[in-house]
C-alpha atoms as a PDB file:
ATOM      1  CA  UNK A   1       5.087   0.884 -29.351  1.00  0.00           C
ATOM      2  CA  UNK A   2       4.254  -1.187 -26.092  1.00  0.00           C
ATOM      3  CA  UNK A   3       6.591  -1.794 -23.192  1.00  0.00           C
ATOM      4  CA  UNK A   4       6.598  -5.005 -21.269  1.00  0.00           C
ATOM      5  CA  UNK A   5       7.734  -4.722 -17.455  1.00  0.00           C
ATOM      6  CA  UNK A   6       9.677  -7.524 -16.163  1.00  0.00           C
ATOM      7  CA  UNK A   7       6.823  -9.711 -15.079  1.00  0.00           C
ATOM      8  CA  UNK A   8       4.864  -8.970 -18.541  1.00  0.00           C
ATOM      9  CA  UNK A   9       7.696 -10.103 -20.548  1.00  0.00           C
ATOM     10  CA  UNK A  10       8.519 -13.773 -18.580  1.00  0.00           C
ATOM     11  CA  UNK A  11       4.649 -13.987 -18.672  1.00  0.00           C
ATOM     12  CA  UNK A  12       5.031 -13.668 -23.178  1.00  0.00           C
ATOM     13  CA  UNK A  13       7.715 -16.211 -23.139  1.00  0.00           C
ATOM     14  CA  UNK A  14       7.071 -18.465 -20.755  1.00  0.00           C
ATOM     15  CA  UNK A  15       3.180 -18.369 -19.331  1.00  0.00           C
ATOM     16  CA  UNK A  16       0.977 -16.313 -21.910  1.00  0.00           C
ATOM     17  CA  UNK A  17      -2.205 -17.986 -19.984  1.00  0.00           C
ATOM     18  CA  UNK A  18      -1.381 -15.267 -17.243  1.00  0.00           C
ATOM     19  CA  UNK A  19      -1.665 -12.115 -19.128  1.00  0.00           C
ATOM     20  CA  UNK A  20      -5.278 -10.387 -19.435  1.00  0.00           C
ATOM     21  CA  UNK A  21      -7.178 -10.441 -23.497  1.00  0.00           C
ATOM     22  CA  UNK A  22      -6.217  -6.658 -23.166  1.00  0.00           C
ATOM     23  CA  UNK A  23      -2.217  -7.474 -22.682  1.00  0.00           C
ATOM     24  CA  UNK A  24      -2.364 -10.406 -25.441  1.00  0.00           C
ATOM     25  CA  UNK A  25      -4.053  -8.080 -27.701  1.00  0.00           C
ATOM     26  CA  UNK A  26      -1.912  -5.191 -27.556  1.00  0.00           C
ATOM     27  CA  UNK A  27       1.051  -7.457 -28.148  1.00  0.00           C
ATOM     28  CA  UNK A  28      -0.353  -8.628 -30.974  1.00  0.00           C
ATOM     29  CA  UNK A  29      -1.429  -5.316 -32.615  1.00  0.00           C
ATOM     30  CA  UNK A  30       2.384  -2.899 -31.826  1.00  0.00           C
ATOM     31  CA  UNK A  31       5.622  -2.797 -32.294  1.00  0.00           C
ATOM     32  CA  UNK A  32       6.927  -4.655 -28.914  1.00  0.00           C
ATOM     33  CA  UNK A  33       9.760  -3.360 -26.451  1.00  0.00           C
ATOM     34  CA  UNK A  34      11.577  -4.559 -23.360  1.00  0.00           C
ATOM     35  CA  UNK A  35      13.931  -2.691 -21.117  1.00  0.00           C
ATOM     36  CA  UNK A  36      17.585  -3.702 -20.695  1.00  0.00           C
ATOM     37  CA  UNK A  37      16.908  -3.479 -16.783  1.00  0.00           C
ATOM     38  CA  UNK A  38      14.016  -6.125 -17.251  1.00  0.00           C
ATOM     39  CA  UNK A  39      16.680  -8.556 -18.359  1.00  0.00           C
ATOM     40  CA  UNK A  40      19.456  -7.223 -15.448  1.00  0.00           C
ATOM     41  CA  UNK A  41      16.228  -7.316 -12.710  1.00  0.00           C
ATOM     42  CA  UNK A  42      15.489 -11.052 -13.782  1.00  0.00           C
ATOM     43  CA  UNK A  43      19.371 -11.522 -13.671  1.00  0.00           C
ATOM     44  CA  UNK A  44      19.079 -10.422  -9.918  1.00  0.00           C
ATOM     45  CA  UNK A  45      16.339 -12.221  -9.156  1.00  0.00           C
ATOM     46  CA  UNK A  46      17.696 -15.795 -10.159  1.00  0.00           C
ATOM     47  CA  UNK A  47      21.134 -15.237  -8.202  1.00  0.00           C
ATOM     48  CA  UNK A  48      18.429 -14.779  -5.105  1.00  0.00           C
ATOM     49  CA  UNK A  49      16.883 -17.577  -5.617  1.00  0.00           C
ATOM     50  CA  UNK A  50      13.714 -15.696  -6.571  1.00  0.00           C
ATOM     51  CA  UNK A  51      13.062 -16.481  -9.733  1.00  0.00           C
ATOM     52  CA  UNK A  52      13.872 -19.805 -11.681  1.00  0.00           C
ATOM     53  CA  UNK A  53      14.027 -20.132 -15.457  1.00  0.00           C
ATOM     54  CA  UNK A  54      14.473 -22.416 -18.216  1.00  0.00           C
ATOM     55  CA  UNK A  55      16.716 -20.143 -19.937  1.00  0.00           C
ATOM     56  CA  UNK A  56      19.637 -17.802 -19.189  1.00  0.00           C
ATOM     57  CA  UNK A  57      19.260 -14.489 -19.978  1.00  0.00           C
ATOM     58  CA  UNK A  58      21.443 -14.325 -22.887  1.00  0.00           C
ATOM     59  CA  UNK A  59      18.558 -17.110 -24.258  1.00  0.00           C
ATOM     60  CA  UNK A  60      16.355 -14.662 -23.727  1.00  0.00           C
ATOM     61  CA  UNK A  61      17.850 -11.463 -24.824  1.00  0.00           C
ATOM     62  CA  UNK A  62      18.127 -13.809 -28.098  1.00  0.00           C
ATOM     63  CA  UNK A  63      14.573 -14.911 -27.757  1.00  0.00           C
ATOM     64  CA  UNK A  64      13.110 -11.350 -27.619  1.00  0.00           C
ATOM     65  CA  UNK A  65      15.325 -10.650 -30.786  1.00  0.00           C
ATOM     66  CA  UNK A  66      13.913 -13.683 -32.640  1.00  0.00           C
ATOM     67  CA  UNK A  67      10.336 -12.852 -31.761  1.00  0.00           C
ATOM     68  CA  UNK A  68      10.480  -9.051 -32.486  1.00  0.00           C
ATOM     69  CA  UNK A  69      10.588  -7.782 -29.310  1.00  0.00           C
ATOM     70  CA  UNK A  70      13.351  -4.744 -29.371  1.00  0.00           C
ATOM     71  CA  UNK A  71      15.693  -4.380 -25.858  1.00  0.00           C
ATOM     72  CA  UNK A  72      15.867  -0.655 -25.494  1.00  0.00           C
ATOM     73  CA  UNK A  73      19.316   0.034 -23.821  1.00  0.00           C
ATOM     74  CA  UNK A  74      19.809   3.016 -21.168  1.00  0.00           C
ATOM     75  CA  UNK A  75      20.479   6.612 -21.612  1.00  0.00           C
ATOM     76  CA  UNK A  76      21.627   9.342 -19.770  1.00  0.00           C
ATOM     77  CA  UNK A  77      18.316  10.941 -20.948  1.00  0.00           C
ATOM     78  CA  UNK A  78      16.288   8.292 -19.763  1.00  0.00           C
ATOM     79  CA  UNK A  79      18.266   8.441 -16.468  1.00  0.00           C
ATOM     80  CA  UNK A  80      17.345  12.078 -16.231  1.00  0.00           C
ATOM     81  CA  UNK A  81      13.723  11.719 -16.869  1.00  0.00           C
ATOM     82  CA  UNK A  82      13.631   9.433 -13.937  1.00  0.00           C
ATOM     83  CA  UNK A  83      13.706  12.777 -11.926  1.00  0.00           C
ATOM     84  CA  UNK A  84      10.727  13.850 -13.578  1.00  0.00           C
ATOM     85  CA  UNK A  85       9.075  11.098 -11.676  1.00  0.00           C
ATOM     86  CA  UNK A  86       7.034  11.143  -8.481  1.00  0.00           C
ATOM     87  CA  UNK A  87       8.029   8.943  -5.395  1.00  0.00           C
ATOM     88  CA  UNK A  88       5.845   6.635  -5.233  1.00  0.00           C
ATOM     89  CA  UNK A  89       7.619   3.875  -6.670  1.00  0.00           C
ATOM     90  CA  UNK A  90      10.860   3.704  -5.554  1.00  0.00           C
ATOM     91  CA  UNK A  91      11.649  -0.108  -7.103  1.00  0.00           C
ATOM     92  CA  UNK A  92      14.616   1.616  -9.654  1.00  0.00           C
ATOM     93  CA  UNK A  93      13.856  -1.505 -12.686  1.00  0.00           C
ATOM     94  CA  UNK A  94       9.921  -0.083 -12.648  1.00  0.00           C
ATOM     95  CA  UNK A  95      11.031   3.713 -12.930  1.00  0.00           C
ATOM     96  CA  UNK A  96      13.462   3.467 -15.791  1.00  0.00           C
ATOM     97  CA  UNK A  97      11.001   1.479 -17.262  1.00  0.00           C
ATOM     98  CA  UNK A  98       8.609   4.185 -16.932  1.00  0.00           C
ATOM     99  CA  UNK A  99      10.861   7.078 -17.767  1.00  0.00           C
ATOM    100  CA  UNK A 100      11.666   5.049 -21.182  1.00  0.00           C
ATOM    101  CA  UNK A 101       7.986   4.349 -21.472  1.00  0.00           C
ATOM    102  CA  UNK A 102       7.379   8.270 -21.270  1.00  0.00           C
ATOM    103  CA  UNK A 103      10.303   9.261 -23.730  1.00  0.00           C
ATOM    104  CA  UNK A 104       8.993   6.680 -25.686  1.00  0.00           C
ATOM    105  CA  UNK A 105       5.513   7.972 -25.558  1.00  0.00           C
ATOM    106  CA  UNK A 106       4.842   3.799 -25.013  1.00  0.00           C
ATOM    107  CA  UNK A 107       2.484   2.221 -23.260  1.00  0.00           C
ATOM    108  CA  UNK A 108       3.648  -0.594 -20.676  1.00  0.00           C
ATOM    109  CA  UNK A 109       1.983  -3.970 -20.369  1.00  0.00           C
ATOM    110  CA  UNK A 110       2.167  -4.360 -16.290  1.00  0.00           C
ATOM    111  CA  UNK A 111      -0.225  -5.729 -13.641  1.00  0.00           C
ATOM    112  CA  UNK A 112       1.533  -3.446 -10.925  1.00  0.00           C
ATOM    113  CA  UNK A 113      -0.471  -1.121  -9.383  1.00  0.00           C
ATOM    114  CA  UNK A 114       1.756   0.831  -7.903  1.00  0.00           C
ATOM    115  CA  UNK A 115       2.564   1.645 -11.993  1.00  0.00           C
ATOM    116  CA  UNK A 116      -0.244   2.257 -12.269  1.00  0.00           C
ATOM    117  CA  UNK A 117      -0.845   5.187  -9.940  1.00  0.00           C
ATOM    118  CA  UNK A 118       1.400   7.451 -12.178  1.00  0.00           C
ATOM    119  CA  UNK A 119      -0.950   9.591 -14.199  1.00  0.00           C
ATOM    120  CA  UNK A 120       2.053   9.971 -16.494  1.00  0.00           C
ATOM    121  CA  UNK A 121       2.871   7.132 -17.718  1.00  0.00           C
ATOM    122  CA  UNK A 122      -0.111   4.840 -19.636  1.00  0.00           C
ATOM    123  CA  UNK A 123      -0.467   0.821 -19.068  1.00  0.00           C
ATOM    124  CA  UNK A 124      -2.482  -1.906 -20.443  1.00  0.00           C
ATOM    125  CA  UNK A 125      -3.525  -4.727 -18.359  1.00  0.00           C
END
């Protein structure tokens, strides 16, 4: 199973030119999965004013569904392994994403490098 961060998953629905070959590929070749909190931080970000959309996020949550892409809800263990987790991220959508991508032994599709520094937790990008 892959996990796409936030910017990863707007980038499969909306503007696939911007992911790497690597990215497209591994979507292509694993089961696909998207946090709950991507869907809540995009929710955030467009009562900003920092992201715009064509879609609400109920059109997406649907979306994701319709093109196999699984929303992984929250749980109190996932919340917990967040502890397990180094400071050096402190953005709290990127570290549950992490911790699930760790529980999930997952990969995440992310061009953050600041993800990246976590030996613990493997990307694709």
């Amino acid at each position: 199973m892959i996990l796409l961060d936030t910017c990863a998953l707007i980038w499969s629905l909306f503007e696939s030119e911007r992911l790497s070959e690597s990215a497209k590929q591994a979507l292509h070749e694993n089961d696909r999965a998207v946090s709950i909190a991507s869907l809540w931080e995009m929710s955030i970000k467009i009562t900003l004013g920092k992201l715009h959309l064509s879609k609400t996020i109920t059109e997406i949550a649907k979306l994701c569904e319709s093109s196999g892409i699984e929303i992984l809800t929250i749980t109190p263990e996932d919340c917990e392994a967040i502890q397990t987790l180094p400071l050096v991220h402190k953005d709290p959508f990127d570290r549950i994403i992490m911790a699930q991508s760790i529980r999930k032994a997952a990969s995440i599709i992310t061009d953050d490098d600041r993800i990246r520094q976590y030996e613990m937790v493997k990307t694709i990008w």
